[in-house]
PDB file of N, CA and C in Angstrom:
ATOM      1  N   UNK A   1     107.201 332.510  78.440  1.00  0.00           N
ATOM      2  CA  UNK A   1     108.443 331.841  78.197  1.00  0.00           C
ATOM      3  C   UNK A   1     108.200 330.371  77.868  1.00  0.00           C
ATOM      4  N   UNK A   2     107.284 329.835  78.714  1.00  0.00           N
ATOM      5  CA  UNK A   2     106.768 328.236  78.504  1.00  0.00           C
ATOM      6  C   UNK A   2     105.775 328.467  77.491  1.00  0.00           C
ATOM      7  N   UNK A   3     105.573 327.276  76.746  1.00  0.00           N
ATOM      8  CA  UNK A   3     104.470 326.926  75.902  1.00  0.00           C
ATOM      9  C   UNK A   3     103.446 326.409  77.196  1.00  0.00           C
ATOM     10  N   UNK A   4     102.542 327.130  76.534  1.00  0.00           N
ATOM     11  CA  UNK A   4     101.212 326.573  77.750  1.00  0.00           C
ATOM     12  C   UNK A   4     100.509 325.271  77.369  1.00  0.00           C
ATOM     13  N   UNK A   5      99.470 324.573  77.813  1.00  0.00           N
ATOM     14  CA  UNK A   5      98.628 323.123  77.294  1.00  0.00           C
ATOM     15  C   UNK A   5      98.293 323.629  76.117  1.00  0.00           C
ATOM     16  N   UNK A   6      97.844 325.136  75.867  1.00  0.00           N
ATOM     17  CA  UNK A   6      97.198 325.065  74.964  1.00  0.00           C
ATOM     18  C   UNK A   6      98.058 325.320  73.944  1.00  0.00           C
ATOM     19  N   UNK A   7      99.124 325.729  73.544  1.00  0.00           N
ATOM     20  CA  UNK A   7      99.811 325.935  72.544  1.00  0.00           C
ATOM     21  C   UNK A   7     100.355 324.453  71.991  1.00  0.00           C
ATOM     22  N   UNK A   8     100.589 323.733  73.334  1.00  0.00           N
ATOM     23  CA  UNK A   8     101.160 322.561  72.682  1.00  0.00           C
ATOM     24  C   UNK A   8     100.223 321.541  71.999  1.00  0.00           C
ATOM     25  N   UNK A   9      98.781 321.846  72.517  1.00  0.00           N
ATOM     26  CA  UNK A   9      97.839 320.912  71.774  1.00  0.00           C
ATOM     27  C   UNK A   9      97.287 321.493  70.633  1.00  0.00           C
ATOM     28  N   UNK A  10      97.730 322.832  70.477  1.00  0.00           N
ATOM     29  CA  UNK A  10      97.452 323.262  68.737  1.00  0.00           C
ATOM     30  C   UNK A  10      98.571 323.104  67.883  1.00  0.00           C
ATOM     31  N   UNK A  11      99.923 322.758  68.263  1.00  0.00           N
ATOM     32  CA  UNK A  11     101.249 322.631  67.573  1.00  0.00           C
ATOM     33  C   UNK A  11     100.566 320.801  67.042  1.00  0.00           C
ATOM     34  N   UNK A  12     100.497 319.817  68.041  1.00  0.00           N
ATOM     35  CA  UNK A  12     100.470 319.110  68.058  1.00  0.00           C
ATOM     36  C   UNK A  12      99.317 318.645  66.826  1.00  0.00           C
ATOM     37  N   UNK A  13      98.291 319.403  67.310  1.00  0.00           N
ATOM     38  CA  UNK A  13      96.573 319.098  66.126  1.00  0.00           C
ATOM     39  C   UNK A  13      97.515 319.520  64.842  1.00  0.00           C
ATOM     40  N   UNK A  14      98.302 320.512  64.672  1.00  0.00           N
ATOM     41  CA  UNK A  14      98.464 320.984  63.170  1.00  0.00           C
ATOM     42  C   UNK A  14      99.582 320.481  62.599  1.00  0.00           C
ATOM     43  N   UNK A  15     100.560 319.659  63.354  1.00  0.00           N
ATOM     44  CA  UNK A  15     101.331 318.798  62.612  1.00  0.00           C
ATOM     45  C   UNK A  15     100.496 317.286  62.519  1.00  0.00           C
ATOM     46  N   UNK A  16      99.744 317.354  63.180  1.00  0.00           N
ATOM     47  CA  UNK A  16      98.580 315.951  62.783  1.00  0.00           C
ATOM     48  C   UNK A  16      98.004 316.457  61.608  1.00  0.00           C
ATOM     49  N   UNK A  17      97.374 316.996  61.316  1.00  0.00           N
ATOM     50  CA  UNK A  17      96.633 317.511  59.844  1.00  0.00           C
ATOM     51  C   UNK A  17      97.300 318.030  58.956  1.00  0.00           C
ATOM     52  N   UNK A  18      98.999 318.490  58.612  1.00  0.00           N
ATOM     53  CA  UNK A  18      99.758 318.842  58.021  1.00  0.00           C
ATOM     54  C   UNK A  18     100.346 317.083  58.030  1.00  0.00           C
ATOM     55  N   UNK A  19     100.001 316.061  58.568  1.00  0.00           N
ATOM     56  CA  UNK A  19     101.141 314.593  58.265  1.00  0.00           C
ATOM     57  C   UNK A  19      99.732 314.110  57.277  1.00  0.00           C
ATOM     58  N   UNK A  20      98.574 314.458  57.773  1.00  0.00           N
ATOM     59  CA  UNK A  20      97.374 313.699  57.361  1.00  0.00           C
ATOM     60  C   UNK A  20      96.922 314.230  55.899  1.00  0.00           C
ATOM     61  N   UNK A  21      97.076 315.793  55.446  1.00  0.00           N
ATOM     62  CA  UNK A  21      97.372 315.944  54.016  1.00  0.00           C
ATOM     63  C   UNK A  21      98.175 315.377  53.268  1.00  0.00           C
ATOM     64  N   UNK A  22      99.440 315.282  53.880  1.00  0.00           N
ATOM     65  CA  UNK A  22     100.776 314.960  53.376  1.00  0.00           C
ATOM     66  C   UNK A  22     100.048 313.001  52.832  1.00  0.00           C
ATOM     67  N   UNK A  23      99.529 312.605  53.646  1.00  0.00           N
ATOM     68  CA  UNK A  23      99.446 310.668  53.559  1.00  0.00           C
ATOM     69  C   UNK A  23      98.118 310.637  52.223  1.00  0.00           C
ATOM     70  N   UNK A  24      97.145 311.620  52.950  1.00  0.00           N
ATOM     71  CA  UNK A  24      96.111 311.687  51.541  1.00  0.00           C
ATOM     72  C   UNK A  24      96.455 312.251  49.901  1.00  0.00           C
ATOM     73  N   UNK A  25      97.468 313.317  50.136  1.00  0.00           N
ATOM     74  CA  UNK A  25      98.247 313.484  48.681  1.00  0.00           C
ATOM     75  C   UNK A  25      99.069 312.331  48.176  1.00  0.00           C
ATOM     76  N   UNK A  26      99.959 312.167  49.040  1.00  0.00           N
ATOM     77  CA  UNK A  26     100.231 310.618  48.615  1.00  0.00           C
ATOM     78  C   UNK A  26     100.111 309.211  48.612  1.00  0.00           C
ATOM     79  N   UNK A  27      98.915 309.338  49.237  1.00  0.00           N
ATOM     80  CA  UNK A  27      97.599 308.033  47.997  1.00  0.00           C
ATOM     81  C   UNK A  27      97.237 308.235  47.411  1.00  0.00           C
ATOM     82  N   UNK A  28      96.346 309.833  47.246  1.00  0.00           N
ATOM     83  CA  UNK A  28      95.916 309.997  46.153  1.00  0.00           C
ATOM     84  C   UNK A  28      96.675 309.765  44.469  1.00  0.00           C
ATOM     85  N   UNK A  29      98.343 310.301  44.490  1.00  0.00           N
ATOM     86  CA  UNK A  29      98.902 310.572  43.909  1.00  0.00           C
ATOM     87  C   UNK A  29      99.461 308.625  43.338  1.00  0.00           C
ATOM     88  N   UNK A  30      99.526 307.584  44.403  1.00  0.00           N
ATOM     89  CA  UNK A  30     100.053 306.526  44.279  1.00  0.00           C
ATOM     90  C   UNK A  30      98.487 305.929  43.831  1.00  0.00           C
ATOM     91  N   UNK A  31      97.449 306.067  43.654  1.00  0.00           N
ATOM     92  CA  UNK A  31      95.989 305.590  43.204  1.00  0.00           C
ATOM     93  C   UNK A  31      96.176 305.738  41.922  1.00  0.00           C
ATOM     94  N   UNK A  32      96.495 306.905  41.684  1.00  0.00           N
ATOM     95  CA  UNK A  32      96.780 307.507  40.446  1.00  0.00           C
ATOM     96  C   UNK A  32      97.416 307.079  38.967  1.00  0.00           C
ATOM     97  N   UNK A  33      99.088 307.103  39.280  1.00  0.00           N
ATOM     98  CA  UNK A  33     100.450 306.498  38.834  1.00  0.00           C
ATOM     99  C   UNK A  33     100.411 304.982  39.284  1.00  0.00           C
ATOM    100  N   UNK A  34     100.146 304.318  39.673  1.00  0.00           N
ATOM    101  CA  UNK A  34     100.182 302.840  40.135  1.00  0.00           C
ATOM    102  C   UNK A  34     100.688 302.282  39.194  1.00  0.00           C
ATOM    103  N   UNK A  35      99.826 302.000  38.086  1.00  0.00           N
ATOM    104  CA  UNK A  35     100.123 301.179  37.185  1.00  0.00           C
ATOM    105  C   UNK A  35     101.374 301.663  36.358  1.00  0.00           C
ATOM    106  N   UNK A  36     101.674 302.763  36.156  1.00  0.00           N
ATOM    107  CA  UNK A  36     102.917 303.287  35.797  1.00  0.00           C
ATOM    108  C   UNK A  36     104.385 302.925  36.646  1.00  0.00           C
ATOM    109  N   UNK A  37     104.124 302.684  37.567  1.00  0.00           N
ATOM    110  CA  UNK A  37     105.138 302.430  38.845  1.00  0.00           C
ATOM    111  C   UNK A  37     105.497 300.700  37.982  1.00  0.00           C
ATOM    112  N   UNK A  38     104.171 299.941  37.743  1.00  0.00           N
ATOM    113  CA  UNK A  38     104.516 298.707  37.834  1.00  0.00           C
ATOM    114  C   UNK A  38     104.942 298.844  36.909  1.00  0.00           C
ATOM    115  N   UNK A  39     104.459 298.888  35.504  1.00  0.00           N
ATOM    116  CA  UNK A  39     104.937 299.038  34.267  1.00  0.00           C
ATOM    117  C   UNK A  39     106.091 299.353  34.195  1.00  0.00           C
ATOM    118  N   UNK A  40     106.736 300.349  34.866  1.00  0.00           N
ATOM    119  CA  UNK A  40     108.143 300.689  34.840  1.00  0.00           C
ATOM    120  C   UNK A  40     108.892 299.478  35.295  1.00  0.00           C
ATOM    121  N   UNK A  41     108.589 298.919  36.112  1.00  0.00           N
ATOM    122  CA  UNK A  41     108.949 298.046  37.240  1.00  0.00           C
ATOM    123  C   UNK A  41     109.589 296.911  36.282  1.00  0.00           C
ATOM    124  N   UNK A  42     108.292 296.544  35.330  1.00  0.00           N
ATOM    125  CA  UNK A  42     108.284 295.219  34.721  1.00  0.00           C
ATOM    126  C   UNK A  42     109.195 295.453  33.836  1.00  0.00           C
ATOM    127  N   UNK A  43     109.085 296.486  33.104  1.00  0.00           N
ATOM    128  CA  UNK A  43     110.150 296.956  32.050  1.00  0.00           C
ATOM    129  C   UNK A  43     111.717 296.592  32.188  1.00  0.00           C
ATOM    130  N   UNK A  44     111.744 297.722  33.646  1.00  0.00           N
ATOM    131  CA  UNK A  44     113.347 297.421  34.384  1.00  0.00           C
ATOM    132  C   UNK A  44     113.881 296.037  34.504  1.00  0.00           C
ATOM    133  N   UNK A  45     112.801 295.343  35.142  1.00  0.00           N
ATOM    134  CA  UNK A  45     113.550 293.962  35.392  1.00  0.00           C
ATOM    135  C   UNK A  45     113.756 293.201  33.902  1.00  0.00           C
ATOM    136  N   UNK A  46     113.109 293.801  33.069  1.00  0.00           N
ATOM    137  CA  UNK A  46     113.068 292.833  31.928  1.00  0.00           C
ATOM    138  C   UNK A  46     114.485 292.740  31.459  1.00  0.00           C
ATOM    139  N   UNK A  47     114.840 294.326  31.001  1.00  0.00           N
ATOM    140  CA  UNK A  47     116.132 294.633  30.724  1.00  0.00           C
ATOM    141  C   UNK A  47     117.277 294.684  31.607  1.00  0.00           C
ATOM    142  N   UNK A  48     117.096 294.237  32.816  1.00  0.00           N
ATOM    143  CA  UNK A  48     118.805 294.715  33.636  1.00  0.00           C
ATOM    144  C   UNK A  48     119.512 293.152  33.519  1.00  0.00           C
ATOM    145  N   UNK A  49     120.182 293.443  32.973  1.00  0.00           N
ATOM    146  CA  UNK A  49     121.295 292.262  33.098  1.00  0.00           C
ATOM    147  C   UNK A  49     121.303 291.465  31.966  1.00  0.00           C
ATOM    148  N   UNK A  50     121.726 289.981  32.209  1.00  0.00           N
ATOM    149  CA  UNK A  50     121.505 288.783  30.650  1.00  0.00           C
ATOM    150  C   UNK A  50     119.850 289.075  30.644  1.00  0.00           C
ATOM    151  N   UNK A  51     119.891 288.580  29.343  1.00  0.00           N
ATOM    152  CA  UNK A  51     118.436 288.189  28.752  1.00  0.00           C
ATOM    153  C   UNK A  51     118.078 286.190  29.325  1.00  0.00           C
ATOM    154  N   UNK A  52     117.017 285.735  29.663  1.00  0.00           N
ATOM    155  CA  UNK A  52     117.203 285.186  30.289  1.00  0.00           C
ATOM    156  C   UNK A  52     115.251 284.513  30.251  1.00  0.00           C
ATOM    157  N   UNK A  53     115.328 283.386  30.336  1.00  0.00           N
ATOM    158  CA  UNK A  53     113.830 282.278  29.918  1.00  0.00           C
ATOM    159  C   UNK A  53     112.594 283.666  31.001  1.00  0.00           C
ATOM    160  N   UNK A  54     112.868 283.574  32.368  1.00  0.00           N
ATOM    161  CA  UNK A  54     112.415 284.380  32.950  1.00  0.00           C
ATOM    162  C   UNK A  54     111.744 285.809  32.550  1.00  0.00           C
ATOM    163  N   UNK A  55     112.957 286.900  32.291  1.00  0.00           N
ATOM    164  CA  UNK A  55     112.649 288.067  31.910  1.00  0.00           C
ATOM    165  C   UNK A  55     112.146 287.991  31.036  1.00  0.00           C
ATOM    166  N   UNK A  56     112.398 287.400  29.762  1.00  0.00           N
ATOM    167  CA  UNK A  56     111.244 286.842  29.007  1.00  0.00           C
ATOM    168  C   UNK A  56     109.966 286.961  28.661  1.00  0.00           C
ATOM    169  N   UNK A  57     109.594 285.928  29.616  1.00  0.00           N
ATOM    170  CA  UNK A  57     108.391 286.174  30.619  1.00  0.00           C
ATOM    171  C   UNK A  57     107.234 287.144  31.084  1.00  0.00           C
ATOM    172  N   UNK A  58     108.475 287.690  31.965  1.00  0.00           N
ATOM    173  CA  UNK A  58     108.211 289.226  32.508  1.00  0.00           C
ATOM    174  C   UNK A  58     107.533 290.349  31.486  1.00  0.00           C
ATOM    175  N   UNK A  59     108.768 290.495  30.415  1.00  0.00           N
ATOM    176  CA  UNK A  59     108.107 290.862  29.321  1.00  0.00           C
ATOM    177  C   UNK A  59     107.054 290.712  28.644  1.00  0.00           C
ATOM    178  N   UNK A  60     106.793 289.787  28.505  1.00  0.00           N
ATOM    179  CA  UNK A  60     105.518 289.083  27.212  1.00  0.00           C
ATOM    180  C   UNK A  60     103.959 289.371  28.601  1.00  0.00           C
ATOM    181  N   UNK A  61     104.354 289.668  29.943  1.00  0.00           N
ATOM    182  CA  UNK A  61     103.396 289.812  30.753  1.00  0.00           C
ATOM    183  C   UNK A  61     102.970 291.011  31.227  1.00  0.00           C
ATOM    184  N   UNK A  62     103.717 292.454  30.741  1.00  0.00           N
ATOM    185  CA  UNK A  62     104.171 293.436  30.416  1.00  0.00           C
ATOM    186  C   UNK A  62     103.026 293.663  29.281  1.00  0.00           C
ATOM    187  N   UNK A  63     103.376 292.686  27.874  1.00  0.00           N
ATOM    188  CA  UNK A  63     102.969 293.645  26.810  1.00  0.00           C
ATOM    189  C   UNK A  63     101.221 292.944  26.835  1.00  0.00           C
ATOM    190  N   UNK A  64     101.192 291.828  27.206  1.00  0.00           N
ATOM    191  CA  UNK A  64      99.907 291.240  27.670  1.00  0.00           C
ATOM    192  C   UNK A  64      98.785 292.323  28.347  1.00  0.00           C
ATOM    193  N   UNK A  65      99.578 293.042  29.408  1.00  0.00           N
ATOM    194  CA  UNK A  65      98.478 294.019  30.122  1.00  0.00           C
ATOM    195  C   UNK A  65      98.526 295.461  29.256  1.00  0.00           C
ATOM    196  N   UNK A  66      99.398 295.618  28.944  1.00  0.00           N
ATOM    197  CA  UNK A  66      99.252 296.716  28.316  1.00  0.00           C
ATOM    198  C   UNK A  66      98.467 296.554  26.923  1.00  0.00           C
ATOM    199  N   UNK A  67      98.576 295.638  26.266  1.00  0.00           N
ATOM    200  CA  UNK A  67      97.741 295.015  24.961  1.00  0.00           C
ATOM    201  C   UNK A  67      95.969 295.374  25.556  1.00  0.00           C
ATOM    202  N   UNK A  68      96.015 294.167  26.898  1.00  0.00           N
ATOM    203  CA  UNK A  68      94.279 294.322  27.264  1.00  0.00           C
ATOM    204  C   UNK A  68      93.921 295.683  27.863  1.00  0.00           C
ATOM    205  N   UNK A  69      94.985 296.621  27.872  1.00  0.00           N
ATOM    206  CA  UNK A  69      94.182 297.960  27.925  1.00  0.00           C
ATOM    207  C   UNK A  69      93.730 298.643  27.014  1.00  0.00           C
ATOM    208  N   UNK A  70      94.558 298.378  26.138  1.00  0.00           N
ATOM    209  CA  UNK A  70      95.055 299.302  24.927  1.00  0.00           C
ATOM    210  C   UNK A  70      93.600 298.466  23.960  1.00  0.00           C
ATOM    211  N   UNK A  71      93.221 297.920  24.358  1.00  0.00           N
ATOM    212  CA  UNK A  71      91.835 296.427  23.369  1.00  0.00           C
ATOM    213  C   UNK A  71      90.701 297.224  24.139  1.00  0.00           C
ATOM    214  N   UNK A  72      90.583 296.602  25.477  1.00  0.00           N
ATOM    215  CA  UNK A  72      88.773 297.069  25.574  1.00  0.00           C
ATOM    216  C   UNK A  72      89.430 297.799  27.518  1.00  0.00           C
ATOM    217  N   UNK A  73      89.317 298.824  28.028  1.00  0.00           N
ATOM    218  CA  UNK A  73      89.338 299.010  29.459  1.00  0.00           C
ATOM    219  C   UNK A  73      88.764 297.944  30.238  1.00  0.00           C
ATOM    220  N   UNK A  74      87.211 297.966  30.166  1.00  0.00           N
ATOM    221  CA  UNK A  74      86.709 297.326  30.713  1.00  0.00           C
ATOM    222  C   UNK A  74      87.384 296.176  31.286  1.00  0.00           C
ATOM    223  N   UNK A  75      87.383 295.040  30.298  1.00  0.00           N
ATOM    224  CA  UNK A  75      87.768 294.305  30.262  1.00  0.00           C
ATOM    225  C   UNK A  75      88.876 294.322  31.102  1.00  0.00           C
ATOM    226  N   UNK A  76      89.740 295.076  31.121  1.00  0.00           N
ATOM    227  CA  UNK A  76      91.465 295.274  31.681  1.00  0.00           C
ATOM    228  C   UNK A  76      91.469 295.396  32.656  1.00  0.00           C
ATOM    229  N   UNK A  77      90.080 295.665  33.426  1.00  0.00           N
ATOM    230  CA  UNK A  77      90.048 296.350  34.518  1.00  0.00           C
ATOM    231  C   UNK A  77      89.281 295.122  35.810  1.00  0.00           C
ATOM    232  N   UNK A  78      88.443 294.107  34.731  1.00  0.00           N
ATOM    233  CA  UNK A  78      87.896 292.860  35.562  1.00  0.00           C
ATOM    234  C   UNK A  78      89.233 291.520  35.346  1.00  0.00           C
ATOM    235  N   UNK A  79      90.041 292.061  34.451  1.00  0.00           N
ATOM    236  CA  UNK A  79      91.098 290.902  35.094  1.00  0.00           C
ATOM    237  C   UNK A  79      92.113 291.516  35.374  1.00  0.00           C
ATOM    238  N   UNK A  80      92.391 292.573  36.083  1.00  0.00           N
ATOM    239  CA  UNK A  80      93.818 292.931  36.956  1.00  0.00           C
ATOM    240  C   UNK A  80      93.992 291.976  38.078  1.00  0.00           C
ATOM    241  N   UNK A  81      92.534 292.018  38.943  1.00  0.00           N
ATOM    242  CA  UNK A  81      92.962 291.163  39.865  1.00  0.00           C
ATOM    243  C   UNK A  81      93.500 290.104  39.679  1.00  0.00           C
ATOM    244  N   UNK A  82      93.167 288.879  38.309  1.00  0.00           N
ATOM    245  CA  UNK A  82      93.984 288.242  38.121  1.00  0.00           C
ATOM    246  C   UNK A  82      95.325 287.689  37.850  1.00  0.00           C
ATOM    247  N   UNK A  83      95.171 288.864  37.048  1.00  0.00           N
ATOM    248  CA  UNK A  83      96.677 289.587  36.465  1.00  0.00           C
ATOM    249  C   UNK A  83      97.850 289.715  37.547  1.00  0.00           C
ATOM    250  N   UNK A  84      97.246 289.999  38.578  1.00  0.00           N
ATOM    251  CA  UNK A  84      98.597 290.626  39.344  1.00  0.00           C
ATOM    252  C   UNK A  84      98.659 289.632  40.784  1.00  0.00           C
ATOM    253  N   UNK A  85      97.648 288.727  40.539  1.00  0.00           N
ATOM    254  CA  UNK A  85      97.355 287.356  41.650  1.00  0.00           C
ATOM    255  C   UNK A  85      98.794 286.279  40.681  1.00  0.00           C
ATOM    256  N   UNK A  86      98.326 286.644  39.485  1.00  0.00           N
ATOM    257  CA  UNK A  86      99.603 285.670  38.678  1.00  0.00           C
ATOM    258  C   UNK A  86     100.892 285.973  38.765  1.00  0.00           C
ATOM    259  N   UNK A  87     101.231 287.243  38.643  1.00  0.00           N
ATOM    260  CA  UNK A  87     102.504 287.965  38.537  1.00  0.00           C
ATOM    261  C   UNK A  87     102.864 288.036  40.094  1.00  0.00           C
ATOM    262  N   UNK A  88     102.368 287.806  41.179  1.00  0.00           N
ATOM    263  CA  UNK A  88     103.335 287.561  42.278  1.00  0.00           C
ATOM    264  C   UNK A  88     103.392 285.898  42.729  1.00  0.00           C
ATOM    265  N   UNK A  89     102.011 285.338  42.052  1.00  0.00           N
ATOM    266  CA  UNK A  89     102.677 283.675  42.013  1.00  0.00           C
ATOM    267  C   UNK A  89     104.064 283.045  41.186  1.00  0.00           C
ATOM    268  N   UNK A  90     104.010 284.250  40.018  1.00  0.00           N
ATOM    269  CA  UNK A  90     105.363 283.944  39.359  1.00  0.00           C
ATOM    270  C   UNK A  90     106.371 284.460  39.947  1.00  0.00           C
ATOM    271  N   UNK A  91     106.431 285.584  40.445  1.00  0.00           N
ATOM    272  CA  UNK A  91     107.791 285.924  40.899  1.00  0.00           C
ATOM    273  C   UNK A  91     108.012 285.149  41.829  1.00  0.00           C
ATOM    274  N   UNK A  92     107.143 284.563  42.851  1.00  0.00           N
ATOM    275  CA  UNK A  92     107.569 283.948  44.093  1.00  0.00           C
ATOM    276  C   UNK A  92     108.510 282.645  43.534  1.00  0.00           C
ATOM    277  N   UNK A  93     107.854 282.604  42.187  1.00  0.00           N
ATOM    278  CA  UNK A  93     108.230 280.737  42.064  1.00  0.00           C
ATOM    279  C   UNK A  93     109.828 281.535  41.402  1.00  0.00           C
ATOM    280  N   UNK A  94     110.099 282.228  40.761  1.00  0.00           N
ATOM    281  CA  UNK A  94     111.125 282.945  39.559  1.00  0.00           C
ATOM    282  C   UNK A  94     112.162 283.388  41.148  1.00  0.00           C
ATOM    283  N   UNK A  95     111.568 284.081  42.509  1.00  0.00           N
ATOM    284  CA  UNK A  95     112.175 283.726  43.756  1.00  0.00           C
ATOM    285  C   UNK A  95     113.299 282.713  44.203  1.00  0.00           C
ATOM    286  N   UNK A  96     111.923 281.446  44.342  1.00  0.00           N
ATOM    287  CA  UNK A  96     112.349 280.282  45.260  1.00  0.00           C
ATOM    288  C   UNK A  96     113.568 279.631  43.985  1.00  0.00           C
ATOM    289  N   UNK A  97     113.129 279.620  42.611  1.00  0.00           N
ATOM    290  CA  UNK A  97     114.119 278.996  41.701  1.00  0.00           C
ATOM    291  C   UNK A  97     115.239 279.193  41.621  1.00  0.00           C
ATOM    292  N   UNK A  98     115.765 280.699  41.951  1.00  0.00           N
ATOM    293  CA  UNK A  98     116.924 281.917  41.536  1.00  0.00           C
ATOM    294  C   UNK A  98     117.402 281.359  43.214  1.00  0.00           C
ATOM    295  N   UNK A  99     116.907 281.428  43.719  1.00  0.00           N
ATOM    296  CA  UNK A  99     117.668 281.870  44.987  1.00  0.00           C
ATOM    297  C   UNK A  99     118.087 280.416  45.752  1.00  0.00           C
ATOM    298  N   UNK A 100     117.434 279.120  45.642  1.00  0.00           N
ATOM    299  CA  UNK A 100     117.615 277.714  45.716  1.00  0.00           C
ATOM    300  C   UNK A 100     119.494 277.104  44.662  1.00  0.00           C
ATOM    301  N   UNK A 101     118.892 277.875  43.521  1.00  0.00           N
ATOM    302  CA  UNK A 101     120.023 277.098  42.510  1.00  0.00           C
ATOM    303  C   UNK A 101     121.620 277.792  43.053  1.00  0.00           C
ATOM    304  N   UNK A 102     121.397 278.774  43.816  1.00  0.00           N
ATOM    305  CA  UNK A 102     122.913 278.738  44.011  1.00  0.00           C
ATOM    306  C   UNK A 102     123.851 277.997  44.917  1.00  0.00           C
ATOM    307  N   UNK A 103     122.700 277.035  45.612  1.00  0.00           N
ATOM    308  CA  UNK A 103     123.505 276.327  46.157  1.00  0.00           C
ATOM    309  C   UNK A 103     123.621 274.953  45.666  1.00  0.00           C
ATOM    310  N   UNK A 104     124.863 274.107  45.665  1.00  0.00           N
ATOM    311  CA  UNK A 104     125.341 272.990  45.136  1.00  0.00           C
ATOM    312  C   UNK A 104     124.409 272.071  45.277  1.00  0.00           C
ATOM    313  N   UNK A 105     123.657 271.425  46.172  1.00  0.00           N
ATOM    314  CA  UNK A 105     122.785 270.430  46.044  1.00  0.00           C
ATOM    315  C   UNK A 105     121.647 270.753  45.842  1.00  0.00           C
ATOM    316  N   UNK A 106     121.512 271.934  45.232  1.00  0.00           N
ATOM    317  CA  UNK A 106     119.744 271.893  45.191  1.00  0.00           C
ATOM    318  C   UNK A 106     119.382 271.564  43.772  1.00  0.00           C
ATOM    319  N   UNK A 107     120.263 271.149  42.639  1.00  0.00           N
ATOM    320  CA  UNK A 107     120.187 270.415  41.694  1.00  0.00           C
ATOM    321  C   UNK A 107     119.883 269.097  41.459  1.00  0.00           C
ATOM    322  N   UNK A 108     120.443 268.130  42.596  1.00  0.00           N
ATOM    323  CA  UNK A 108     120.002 267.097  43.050  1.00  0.00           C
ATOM    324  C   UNK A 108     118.513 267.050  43.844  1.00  0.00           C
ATOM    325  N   UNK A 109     118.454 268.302  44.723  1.00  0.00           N
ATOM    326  CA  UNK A 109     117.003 267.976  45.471  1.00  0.00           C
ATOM    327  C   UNK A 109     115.718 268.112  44.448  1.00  0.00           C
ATOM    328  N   UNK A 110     115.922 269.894  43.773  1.00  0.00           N
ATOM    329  CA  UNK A 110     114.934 269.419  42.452  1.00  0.00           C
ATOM    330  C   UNK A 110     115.043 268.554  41.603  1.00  0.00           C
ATOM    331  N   UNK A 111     116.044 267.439  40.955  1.00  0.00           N
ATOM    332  CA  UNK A 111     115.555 266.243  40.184  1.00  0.00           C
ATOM    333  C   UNK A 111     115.030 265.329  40.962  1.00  0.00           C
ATOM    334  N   UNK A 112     115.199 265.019  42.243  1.00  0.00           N
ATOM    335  CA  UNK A 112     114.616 263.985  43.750  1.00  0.00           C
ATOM    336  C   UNK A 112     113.313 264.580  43.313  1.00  0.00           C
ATOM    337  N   UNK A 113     112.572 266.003  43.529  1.00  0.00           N
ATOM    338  CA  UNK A 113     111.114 265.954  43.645  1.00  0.00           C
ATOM    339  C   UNK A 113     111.085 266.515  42.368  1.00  0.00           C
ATOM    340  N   UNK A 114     111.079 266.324  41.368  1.00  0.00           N
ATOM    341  CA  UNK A 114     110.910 266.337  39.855  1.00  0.00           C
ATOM    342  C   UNK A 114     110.385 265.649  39.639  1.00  0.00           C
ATOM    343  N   UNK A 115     111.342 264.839  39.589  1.00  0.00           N
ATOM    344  CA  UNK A 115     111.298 263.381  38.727  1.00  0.00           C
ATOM    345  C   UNK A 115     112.410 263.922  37.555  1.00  0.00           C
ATOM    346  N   UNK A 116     112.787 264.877  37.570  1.00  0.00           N
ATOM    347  CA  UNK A 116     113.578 265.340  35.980  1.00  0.00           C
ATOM    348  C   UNK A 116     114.922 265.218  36.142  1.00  0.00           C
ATOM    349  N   UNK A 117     115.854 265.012  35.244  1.00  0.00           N
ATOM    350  CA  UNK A 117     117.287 264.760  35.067  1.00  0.00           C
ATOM    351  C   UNK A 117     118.089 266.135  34.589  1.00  0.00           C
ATOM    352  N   UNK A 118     119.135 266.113  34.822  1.00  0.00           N
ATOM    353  CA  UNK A 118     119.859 267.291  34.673  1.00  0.00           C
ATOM    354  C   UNK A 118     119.879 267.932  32.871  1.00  0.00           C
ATOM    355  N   UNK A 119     119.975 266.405  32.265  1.00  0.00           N
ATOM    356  CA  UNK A 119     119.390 266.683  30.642  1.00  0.00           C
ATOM    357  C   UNK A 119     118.053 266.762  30.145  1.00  0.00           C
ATOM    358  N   UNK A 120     117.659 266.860  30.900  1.00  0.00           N
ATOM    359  CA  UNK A 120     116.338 267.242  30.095  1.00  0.00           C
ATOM    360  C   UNK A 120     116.126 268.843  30.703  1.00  0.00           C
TER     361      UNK A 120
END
């Protein structure tokens, strides 16, 4: 009527190795598609909403990696790390810019550490 020690420590081992296939198929599978994930990624943001100095950007950094694949692998493959060291220094800054300007004085605080005027 009871599960004995031992039933519960073979239920237990085989939903451990049924979670532990499950995590190795899907790395394997995310090792895989990666760059497709981003690519999509970059795409999406390019197009949702106004067109805009930013998305822009995004874009032209988009057709940049896909260009240096589509040229030599190799090559594509010793500057990802760079590639994608840049693309989260930009978003952070494309971040702090977007998310600062909606409030009323932060037009004044970036020309204070600028040095830049609202016309230029």
């Amino acid at each position: 009527m009871f599960p004995t020690e031992k039933e519960e420590v073979d239920e237990s081992g085989g939903h451990r190795e049924m979670m532990q296939v499950l995590g190795n198929t899907l790395t394997a599978m995310l090792n895989k598609y990666w760059i497709y994930i981003c690519a999509g990624m970059f795409f999406f943001v390019s197009f949702q909403g106004r067109i805009v100095m930013y998305k822009i950007i995004y874009m032209m950094l988009l057709l940049f990696c896909v260009a240096c694949y589509q040229v030599h692998y190799e090559w594509w493959r010793r500057m990802l790390k760079y590639f994608w060291m840049s693309v989260v220094f930009y978003t952070m800054l494309v971040l702090i810019l977007v998310y600062t300007f909606q409030f009323d004085s932060s037009i004044h605080v970036w020309s204070n550490m600028t040095g830049m005027s609202k016309d230029k």
